[in-house]
Protein backbone atom coordinates (compact mmCIF):
# COMPACT_ATOMS: atom_id res chain seq x y z
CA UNK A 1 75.77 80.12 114.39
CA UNK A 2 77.00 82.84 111.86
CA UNK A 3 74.23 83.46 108.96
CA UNK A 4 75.18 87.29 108.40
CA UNK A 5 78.27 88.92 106.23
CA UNK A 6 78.47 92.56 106.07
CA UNK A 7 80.15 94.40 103.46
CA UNK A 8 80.38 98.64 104.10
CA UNK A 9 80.55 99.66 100.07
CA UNK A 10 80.05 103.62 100.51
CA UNK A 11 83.20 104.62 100.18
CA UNK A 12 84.24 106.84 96.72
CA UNK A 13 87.41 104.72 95.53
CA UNK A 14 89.08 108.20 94.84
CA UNK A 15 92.22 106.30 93.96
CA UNK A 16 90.73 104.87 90.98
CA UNK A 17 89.57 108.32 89.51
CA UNK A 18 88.27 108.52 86.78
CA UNK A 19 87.09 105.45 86.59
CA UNK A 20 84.90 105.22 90.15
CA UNK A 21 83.24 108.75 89.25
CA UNK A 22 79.96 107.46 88.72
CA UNK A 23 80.83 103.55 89.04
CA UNK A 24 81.47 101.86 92.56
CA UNK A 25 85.11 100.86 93.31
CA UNK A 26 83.78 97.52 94.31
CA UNK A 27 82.09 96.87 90.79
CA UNK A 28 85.72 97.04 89.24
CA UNK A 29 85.75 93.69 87.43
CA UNK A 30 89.02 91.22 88.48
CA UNK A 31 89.04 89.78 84.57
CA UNK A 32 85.67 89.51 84.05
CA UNK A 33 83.71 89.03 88.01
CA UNK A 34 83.83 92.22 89.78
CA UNK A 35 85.42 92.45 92.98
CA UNK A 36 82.11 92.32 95.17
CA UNK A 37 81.72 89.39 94.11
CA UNK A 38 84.80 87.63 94.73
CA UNK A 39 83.50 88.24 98.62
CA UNK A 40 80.20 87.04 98.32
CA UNK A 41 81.35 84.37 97.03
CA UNK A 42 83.75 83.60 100.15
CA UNK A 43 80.69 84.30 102.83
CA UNK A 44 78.69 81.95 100.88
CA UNK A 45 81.29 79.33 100.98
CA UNK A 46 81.55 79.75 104.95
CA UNK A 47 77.72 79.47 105.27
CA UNK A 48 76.73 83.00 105.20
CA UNK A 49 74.17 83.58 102.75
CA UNK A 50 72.37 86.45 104.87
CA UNK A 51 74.08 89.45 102.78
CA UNK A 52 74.21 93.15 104.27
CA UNK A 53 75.57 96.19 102.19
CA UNK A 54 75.87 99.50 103.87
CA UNK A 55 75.88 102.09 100.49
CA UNK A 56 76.21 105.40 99.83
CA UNK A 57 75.31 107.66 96.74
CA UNK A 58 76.17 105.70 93.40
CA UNK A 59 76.26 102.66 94.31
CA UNK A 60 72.93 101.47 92.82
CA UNK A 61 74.75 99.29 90.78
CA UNK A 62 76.08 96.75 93.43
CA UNK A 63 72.35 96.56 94.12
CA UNK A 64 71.41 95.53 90.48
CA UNK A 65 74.39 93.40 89.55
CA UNK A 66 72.78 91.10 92.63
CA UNK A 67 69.08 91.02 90.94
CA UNK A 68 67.82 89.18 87.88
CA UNK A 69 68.13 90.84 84.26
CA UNK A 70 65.47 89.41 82.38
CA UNK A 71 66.28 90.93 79.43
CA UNK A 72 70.04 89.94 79.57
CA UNK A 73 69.11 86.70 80.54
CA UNK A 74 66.15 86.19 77.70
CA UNK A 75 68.85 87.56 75.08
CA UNK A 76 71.62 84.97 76.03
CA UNK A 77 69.43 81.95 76.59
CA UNK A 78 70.51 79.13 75.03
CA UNK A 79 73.46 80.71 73.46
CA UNK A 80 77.14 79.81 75.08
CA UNK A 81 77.26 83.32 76.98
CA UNK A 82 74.65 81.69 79.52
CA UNK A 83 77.11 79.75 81.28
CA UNK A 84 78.55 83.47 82.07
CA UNK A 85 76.20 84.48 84.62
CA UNK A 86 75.90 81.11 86.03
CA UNK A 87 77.72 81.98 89.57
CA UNK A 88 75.73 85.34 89.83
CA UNK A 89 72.50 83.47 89.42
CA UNK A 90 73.40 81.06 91.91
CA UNK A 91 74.44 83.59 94.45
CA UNK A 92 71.24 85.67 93.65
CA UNK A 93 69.21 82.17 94.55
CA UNK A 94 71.19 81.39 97.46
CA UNK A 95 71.22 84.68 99.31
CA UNK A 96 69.11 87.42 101.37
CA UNK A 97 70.10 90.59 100.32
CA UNK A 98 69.41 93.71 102.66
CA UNK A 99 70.35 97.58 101.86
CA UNK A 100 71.25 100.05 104.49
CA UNK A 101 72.73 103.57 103.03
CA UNK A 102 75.29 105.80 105.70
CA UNK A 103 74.69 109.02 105.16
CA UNK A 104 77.73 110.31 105.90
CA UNK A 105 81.46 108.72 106.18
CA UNK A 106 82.70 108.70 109.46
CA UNK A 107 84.86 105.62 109.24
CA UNK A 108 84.65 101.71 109.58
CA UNK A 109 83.53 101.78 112.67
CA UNK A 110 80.76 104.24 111.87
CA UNK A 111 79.95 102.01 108.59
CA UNK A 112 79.61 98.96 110.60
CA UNK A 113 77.21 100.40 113.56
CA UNK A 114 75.29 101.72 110.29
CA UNK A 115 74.81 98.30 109.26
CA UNK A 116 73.04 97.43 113.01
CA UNK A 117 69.76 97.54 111.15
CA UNK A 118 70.47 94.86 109.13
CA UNK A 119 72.03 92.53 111.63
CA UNK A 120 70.39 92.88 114.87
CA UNK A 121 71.67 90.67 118.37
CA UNK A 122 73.96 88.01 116.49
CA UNK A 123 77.38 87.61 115.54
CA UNK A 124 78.63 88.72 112.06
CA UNK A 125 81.43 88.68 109.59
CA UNK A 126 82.79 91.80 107.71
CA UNK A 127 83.86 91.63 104.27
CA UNK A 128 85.99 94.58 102.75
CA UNK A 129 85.68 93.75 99.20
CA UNK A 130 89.02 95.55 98.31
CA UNK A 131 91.18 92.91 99.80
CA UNK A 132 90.62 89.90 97.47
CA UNK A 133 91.91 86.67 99.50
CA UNK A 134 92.46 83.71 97.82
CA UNK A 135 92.91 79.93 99.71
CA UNK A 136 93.92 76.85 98.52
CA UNK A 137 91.61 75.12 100.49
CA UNK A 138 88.93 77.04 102.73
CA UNK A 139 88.74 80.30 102.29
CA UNK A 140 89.38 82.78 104.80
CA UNK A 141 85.94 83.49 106.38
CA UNK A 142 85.63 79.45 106.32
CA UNK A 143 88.63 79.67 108.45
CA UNK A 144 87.48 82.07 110.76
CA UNK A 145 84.33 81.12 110.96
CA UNK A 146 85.18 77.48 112.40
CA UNK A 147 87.80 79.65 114.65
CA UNK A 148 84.40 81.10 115.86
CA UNK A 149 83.00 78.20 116.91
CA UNK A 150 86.23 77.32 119.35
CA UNK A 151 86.20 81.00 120.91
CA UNK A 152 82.88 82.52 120.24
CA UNK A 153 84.37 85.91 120.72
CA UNK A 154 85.24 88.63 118.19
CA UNK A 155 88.61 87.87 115.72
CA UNK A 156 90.79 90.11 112.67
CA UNK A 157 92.21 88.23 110.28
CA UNK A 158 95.89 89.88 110.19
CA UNK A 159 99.38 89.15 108.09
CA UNK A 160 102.68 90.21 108.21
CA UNK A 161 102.81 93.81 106.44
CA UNK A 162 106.48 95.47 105.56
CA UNK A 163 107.70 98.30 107.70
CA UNK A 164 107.11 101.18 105.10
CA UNK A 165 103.41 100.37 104.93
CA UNK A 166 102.84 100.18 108.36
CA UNK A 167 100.83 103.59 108.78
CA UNK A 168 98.34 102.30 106.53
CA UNK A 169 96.97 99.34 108.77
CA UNK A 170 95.39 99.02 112.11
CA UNK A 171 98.58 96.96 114.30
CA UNK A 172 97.98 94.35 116.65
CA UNK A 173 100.15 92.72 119.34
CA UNK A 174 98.81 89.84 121.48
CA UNK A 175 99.46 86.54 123.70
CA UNK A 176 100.26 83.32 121.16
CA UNK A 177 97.28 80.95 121.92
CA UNK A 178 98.79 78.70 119.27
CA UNK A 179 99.62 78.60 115.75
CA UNK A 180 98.65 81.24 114.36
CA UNK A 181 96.30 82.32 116.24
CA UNK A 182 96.99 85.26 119.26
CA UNK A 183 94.58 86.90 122.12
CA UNK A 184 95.01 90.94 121.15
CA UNK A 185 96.47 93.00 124.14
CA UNK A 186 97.18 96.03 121.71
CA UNK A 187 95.74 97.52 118.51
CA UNK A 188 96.60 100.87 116.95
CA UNK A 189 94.91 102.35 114.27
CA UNK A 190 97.85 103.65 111.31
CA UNK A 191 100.54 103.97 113.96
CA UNK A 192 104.71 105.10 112.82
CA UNK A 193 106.74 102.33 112.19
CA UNK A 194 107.90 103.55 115.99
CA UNK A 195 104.68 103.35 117.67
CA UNK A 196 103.59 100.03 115.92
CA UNK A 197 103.71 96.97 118.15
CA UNK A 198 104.23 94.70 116.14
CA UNK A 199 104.32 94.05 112.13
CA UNK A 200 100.75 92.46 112.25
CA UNK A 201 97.91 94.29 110.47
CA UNK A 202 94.77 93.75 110.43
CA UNK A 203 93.03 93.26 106.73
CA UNK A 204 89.82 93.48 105.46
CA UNK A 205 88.00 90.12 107.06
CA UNK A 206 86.24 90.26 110.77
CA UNK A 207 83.74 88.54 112.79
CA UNK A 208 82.61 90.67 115.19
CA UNK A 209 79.91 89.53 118.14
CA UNK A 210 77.17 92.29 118.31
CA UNK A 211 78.18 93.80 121.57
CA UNK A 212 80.20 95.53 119.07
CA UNK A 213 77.80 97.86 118.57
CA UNK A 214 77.20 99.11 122.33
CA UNK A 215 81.22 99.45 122.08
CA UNK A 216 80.87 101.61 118.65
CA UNK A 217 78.12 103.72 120.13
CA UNK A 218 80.45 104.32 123.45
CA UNK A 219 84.00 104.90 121.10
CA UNK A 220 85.70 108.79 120.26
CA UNK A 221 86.37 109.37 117.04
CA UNK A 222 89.60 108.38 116.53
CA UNK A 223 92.40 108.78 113.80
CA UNK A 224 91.31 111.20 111.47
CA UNK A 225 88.54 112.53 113.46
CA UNK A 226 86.99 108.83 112.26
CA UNK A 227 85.47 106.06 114.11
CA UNK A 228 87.37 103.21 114.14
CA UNK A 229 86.53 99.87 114.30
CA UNK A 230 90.41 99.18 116.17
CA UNK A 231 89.24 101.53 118.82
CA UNK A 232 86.29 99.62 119.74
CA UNK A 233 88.01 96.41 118.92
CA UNK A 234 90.51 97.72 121.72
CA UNK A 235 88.04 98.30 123.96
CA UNK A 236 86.44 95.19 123.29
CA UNK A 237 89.86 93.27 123.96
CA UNK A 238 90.33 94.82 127.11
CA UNK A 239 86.68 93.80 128.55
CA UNK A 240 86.82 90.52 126.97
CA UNK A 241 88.50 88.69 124.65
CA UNK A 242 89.82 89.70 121.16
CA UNK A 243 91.93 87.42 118.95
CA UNK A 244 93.97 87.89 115.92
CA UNK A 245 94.38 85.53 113.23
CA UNK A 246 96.87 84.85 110.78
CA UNK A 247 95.33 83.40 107.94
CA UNK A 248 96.31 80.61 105.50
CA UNK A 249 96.48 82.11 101.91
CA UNK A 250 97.10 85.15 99.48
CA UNK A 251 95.27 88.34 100.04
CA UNK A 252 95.12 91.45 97.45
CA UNK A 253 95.12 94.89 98.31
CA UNK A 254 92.72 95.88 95.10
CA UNK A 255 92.17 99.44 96.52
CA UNK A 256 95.53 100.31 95.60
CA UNK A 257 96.06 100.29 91.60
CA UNK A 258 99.52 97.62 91.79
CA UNK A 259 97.41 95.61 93.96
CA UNK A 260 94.35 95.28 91.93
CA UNK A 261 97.28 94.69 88.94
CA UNK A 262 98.56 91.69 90.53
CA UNK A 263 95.14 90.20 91.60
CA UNK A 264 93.84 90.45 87.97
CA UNK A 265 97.02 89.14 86.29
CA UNK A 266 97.01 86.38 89.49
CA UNK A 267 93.28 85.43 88.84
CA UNK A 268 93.63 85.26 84.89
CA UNK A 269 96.83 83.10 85.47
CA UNK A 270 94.71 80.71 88.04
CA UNK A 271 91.18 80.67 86.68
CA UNK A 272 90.79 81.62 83.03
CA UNK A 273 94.22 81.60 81.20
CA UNK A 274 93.52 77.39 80.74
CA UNK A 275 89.93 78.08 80.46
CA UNK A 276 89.01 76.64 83.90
């Protein structure tokens, strides 16, 4: 039912200057994978192997690190370092991979009707590579995706955010359905702690049916003169039907530099300190 994941990667990662100056934020390695593909990963694992990136300038390198390297690969054959590139080969044979660039950045909501092109009359996920998410069991698009299948409408994967970072996410409040899982009546893109209502924010992990689109193309720019995907998810909610999840597991904010400190020391802890 779901085949497509987008991920909108044209964004500068200013926050990580100097090191994003001429290297994409989303290429920042968590120990030794980059971040990108911590989330291709997770749409593979929920069946989505039909991979959309909408780029910008210097990002070319997102675009090679999911391609072969003979060379690399004719230099390291046989030798121990093979087993190194195992997962990015697999993902490489296992995926489509399609290229859209926005020309200018005019928001989420503006990166995701870019990536139209690329995804056509079907539902989709959205992947935000800077939040990392990490499940004990299914992942969180896995999660979402067999929410999908219930509803069949569009549905934000939200948690519990503290009070002083409340301006930084787009707040939901909504009708319990049941655990967990809530039918939006409100969203607010960066509200004050006063106009928030509620302490639910939504992260980086959506599927989003592809009336979405006809919504985008119909939205204001919003906060920030930007186009907003909560706008149009708003909009969407109030026509329709909207829902908010609250995931199981641990999500990263690796766009902020303590964030993207605690997922690395986190991973390295889980996955390579024992040499798993």
């Amino acid at each position: 039912m779901i085949h497509k994941c987008l991920f909108p990667v044209a964004g500068y990662g200013t926050r990580f200057l100097p090191a994003t100056k001429s290297s994409p934020k989303e290429m920042l390695p968590i120990v030794n994978k980059p971040l990108i593909e911590y989330g291709v990963e997770e749409a593979v694992a929920a069946g989505l192997t039909r991979i959309g990136f909408v780029t910008g300038r210097g990002k070319r390198a997102i675009e090679d690190h999911f391609d072969k390297n003979y060379e690399l690969e004719d230099q390291i054959r046989g030798t121990g370092k093979e087993d190194l590139i195992s997962g990015t080969r697999a993902l490489i044979d296992q995926c489509e991979f399609s290229y859209t660039r926005q020309k200018e950045m005019m928001g989420l909501g503006h990166a995701i009707l870019t990536g139209e092109t690329l995804i056509g009359d079907e539902p989709f996920a959205v992947v935000l590579a800077d939040d990392l998410c990490i499940a004990e069991g299914d992942g969180v698009l896995t999660q979402m995706v067999k929410l999908f299948k219930q509803f069949r409408c569009s549905i934000v994967a939200v948690e519990e955010v503290p009070d002083a970072d409340i301006h930084r996410y787009g707040v939901v409040a909504g009708e319990p359905l049941k655990d967990g899982v809530y039918r939006i009546t409100e969203m607010i893109e960066k509200p004050s702690r006063e106009e928030a209502p509620s302490n639910l924010g939504i992260i980086g992990r959506y599927i989003l049916t592809p009336d979405i689109f006809e919504v985008l193309r119909n939205t204001s720019p919003g906060k920030n003169g930007e186009l907003q995907i909560t706008d149009a998810l708003r909009q969407q909610a109030l026509d329709g039907c909207v829902l908010a999840y609250r995931f199981s597991g641990r999500r990263f904010d690796c766009g902020s530099i303590d964030g993207f400190v605690d997922a690395t020391n986190f991973c390295y802890q889980r996955f390579y300190k024992n040499g798993q």
